[in-house]
PDB file of N, CA and C in Angstrom:
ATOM      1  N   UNK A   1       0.836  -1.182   0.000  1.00  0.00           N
ATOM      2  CA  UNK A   1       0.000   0.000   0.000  1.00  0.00           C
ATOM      3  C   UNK A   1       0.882   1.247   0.000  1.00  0.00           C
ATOM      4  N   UNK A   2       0.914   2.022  -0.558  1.00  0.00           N
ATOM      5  CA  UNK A   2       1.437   3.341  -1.402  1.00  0.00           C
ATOM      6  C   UNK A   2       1.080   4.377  -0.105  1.00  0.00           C
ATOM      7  N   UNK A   3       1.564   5.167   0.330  1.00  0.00           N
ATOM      8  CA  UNK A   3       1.144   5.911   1.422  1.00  0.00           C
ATOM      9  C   UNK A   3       1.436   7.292   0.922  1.00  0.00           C
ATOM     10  N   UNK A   4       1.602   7.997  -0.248  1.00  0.00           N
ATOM     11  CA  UNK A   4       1.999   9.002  -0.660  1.00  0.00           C
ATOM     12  C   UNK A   4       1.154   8.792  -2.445  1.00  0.00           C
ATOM     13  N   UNK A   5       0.713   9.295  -2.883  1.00  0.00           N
ATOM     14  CA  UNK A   5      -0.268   9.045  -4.319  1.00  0.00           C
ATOM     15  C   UNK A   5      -0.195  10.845  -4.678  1.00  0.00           C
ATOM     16  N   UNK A   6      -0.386  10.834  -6.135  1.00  0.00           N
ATOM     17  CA  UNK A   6      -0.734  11.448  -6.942  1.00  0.00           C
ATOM     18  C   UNK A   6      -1.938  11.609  -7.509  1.00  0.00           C
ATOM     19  N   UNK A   7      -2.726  12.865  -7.389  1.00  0.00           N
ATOM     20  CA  UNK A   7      -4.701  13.164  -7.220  1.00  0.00           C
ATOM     21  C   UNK A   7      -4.079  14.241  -8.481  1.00  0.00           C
ATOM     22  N   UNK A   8      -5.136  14.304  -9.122  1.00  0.00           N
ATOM     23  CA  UNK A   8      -5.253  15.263 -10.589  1.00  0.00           C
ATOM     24  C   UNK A   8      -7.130  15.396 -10.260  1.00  0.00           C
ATOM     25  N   UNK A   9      -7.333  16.800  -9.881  1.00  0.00           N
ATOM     26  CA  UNK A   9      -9.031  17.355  -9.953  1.00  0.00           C
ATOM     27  C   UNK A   9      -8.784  18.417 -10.794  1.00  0.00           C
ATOM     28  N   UNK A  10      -9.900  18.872 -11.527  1.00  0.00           N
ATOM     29  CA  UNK A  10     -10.607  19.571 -12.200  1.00  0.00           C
ATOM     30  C   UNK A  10     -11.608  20.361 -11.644  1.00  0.00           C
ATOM     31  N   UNK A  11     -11.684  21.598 -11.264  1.00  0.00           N
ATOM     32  CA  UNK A  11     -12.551  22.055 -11.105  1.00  0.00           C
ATOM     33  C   UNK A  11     -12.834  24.055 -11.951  1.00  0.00           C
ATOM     34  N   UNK A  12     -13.824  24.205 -11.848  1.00  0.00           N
ATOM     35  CA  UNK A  12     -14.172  25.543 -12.667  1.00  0.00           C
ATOM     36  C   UNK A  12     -13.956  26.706 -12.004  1.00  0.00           C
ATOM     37  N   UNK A  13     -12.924  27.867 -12.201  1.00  0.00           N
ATOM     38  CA  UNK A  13     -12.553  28.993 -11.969  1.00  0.00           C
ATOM     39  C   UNK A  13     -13.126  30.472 -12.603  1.00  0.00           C
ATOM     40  N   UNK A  14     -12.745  31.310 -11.554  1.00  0.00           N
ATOM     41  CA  UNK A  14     -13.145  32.541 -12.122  1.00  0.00           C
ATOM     42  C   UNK A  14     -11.398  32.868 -12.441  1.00  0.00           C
ATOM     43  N   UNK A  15     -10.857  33.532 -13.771  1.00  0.00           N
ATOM     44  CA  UNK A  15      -9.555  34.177 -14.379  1.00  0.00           C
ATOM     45  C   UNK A  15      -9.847  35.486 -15.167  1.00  0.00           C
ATOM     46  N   UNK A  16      -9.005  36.097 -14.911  1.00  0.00           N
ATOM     47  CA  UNK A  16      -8.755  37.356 -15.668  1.00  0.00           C
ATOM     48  C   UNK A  16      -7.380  37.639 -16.830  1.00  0.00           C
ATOM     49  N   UNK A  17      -7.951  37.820 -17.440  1.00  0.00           N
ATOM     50  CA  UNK A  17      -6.583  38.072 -18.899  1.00  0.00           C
ATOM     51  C   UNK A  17      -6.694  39.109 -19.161  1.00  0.00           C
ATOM     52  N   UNK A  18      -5.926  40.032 -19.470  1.00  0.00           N
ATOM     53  CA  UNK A  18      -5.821  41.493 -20.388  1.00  0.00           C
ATOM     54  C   UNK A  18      -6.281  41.231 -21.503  1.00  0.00           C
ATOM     55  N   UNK A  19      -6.081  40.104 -22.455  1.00  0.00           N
ATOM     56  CA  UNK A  19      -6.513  39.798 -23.933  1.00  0.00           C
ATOM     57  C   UNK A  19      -8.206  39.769 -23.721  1.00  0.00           C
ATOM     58  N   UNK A  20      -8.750  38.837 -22.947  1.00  0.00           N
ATOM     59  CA  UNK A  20      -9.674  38.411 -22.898  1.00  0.00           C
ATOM     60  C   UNK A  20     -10.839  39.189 -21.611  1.00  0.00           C
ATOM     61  N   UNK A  21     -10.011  39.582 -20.876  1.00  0.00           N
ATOM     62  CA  UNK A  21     -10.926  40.071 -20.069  1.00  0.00           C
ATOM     63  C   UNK A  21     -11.455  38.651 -18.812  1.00  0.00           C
ATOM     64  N   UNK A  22     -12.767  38.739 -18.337  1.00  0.00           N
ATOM     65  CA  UNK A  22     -12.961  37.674 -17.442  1.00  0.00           C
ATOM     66  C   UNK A  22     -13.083  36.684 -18.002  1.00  0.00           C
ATOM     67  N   UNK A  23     -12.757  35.136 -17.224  1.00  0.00           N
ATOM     68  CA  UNK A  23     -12.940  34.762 -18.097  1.00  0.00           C
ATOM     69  C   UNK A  23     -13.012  32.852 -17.168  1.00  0.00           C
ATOM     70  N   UNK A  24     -14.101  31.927 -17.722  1.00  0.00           N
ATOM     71  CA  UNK A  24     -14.481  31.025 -16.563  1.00  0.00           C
ATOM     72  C   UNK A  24     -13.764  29.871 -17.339  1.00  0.00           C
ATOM     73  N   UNK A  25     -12.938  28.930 -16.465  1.00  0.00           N
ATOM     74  CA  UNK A  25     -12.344  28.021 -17.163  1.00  0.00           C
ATOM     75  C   UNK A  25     -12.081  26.691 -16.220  1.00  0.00           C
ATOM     76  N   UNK A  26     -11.824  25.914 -16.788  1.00  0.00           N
ATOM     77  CA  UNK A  26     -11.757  24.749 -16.103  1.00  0.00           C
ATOM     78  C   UNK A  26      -9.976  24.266 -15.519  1.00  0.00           C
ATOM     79  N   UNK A  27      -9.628  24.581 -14.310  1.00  0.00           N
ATOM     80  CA  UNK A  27      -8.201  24.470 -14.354  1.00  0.00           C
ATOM     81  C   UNK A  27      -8.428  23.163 -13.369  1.00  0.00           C
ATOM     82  N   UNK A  28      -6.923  22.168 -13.601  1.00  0.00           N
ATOM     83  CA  UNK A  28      -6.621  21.145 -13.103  1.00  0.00           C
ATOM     84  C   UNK A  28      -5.678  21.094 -12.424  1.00  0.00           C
ATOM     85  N   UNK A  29      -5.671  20.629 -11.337  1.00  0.00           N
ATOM     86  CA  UNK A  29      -4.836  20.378 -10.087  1.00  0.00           C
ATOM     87  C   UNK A  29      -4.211  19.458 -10.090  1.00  0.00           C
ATOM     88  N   UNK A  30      -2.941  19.085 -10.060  1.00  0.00           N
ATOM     89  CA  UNK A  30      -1.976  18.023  -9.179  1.00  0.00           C
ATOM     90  C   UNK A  30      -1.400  18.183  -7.756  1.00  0.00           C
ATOM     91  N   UNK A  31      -1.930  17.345  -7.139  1.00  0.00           N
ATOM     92  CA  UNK A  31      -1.401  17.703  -5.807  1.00  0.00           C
ATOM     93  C   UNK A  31      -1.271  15.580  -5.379  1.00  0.00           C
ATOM     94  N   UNK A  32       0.218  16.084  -4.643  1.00  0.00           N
ATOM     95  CA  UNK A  32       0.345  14.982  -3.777  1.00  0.00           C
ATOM     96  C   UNK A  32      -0.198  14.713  -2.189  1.00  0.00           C
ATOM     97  N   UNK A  33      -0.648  13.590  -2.444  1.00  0.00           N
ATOM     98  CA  UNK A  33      -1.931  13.472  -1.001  1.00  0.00           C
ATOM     99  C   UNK A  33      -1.379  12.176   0.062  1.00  0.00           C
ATOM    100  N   UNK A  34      -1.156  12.442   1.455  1.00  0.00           N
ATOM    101  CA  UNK A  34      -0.713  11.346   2.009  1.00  0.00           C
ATOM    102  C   UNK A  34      -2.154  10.203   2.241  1.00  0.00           C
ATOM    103  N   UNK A  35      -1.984   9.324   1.588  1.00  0.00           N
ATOM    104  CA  UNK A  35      -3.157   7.857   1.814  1.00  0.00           C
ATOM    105  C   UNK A  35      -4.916   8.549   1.347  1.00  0.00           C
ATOM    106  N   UNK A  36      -4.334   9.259   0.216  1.00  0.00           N
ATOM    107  CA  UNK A  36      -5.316  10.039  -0.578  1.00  0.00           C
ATOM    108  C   UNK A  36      -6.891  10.528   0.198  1.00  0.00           C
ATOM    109  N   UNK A  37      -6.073  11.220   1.093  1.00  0.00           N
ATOM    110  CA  UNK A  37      -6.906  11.888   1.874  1.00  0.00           C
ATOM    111  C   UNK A  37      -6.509  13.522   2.156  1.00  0.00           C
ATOM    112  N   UNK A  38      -4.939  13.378   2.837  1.00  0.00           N
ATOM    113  CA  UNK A  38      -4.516  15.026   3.077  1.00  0.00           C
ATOM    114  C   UNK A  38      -3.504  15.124   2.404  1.00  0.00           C
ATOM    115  N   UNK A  39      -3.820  16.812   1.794  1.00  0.00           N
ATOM    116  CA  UNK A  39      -2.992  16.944   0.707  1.00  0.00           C
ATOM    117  C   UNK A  39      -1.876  17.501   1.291  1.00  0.00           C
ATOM    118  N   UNK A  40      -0.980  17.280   0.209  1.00  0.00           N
ATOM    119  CA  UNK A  40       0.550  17.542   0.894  1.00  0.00           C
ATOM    120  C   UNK A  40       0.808  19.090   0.220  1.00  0.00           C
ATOM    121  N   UNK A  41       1.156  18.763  -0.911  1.00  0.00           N
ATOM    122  CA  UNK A  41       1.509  19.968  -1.583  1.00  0.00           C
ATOM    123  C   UNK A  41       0.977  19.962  -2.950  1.00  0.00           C
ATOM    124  N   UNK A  42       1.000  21.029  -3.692  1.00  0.00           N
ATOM    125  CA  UNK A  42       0.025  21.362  -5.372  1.00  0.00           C
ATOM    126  C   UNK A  42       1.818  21.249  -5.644  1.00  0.00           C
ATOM    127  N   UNK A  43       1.307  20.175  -6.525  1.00  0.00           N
ATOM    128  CA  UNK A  43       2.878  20.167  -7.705  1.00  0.00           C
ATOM    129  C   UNK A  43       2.619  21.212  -8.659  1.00  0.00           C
ATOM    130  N   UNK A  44       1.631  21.147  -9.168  1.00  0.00           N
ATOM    131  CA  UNK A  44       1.734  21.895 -10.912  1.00  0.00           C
ATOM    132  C   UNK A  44      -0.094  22.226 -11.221  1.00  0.00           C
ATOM    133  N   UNK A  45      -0.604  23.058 -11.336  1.00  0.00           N
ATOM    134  CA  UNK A  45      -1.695  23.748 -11.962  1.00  0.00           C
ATOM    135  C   UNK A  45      -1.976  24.432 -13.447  1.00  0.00           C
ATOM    136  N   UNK A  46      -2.894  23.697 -14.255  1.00  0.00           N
ATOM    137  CA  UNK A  46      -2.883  24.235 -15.620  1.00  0.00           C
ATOM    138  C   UNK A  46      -4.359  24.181 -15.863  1.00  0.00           C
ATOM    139  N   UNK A  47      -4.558  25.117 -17.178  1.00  0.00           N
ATOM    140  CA  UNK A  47      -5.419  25.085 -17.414  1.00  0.00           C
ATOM    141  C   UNK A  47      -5.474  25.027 -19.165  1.00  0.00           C
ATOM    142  N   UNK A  48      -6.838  24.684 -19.798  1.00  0.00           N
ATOM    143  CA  UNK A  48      -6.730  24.392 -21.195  1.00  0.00           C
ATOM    144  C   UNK A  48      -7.615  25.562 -21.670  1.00  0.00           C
ATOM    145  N   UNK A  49      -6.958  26.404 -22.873  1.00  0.00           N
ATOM    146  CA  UNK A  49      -7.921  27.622 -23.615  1.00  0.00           C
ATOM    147  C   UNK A  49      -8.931  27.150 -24.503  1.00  0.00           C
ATOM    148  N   UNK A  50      -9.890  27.757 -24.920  1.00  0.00           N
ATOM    149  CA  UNK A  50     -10.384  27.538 -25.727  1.00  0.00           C
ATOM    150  C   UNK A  50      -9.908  27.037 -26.773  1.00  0.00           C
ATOM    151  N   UNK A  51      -8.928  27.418 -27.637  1.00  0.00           N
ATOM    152  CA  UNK A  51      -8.492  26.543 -29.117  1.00  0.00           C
ATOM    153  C   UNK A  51      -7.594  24.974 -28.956  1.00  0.00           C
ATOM    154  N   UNK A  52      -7.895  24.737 -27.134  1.00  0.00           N
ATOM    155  CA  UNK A  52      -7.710  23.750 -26.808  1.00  0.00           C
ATOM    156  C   UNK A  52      -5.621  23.319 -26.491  1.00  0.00           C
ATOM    157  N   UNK A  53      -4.927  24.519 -26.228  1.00  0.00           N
ATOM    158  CA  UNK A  53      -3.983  24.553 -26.180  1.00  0.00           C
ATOM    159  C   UNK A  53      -3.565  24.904 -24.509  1.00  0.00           C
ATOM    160  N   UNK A  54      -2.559  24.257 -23.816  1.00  0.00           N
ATOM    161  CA  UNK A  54      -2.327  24.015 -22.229  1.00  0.00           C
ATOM    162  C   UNK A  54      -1.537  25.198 -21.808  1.00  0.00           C
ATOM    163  N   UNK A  55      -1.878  25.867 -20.889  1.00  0.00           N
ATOM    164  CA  UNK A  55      -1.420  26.674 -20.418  1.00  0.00           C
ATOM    165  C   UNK A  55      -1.159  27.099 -18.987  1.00  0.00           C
ATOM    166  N   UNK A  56       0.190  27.444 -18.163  1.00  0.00           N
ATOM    167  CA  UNK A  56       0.440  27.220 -17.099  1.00  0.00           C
ATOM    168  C   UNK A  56      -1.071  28.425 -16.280  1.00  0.00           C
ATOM    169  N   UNK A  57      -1.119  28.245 -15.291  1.00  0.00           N
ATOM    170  CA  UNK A  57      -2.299  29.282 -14.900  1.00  0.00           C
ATOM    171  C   UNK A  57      -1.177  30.489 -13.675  1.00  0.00           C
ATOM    172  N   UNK A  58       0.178  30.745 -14.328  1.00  0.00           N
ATOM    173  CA  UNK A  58       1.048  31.782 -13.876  1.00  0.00           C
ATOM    174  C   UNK A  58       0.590  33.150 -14.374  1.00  0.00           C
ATOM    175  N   UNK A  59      -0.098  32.798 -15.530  1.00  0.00           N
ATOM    176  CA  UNK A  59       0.098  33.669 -16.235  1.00  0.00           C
ATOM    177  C   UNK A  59      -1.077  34.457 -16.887  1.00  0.00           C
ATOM    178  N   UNK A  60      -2.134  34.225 -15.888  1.00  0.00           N
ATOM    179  CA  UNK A  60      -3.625  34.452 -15.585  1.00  0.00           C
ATOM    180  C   UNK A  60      -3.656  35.124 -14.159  1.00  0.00           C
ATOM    181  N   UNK A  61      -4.053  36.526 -14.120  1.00  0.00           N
ATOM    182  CA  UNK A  61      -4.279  37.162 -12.719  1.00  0.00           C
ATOM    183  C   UNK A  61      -5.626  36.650 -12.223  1.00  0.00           C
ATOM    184  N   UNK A  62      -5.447  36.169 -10.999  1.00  0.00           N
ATOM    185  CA  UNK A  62      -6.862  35.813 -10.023  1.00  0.00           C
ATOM    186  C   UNK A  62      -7.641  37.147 -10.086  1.00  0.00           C
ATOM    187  N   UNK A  63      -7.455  37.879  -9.856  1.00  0.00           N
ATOM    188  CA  UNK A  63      -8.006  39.460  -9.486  1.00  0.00           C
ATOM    189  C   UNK A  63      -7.780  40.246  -9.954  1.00  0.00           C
ATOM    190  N   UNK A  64      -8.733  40.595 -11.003  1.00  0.00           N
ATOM    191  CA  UNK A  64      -8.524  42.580 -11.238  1.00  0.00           C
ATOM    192  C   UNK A  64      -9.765  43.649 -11.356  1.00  0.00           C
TER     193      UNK A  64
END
């Protein structure tokens, strides 16, 4: 039994872009979870644009 696992969720955000303005998207989470219950730490967060191309979510302001 593995006591340390790798969880990938999806869930729907509010983002802001200068190009685009507001904007609601679906970003995905990696986070490592001890005995897939408590999470340890977010490895890596992305999200996918519309023309279906991956993009880190650094580079999207939460707030403006």
């Amino acid at each position: 039994m593995k006591l340390i696992k790798i969880r990938r969720t999806t869930r729907l955000e509010k983002r802001y872009t200068s190009k685009m303005g507001r904007l609601h998207t679906n970003v995905t989470y990696i986070k490592k979870t001890l005995l897939n219950i408590i999470p340890l730490q977010t490895i890596h967060k992305y999200r996918e644009t519309y023309y279906g191309k991956i993009k880190d979510c650094e580079e999207c302001v939460l707030a403006k």
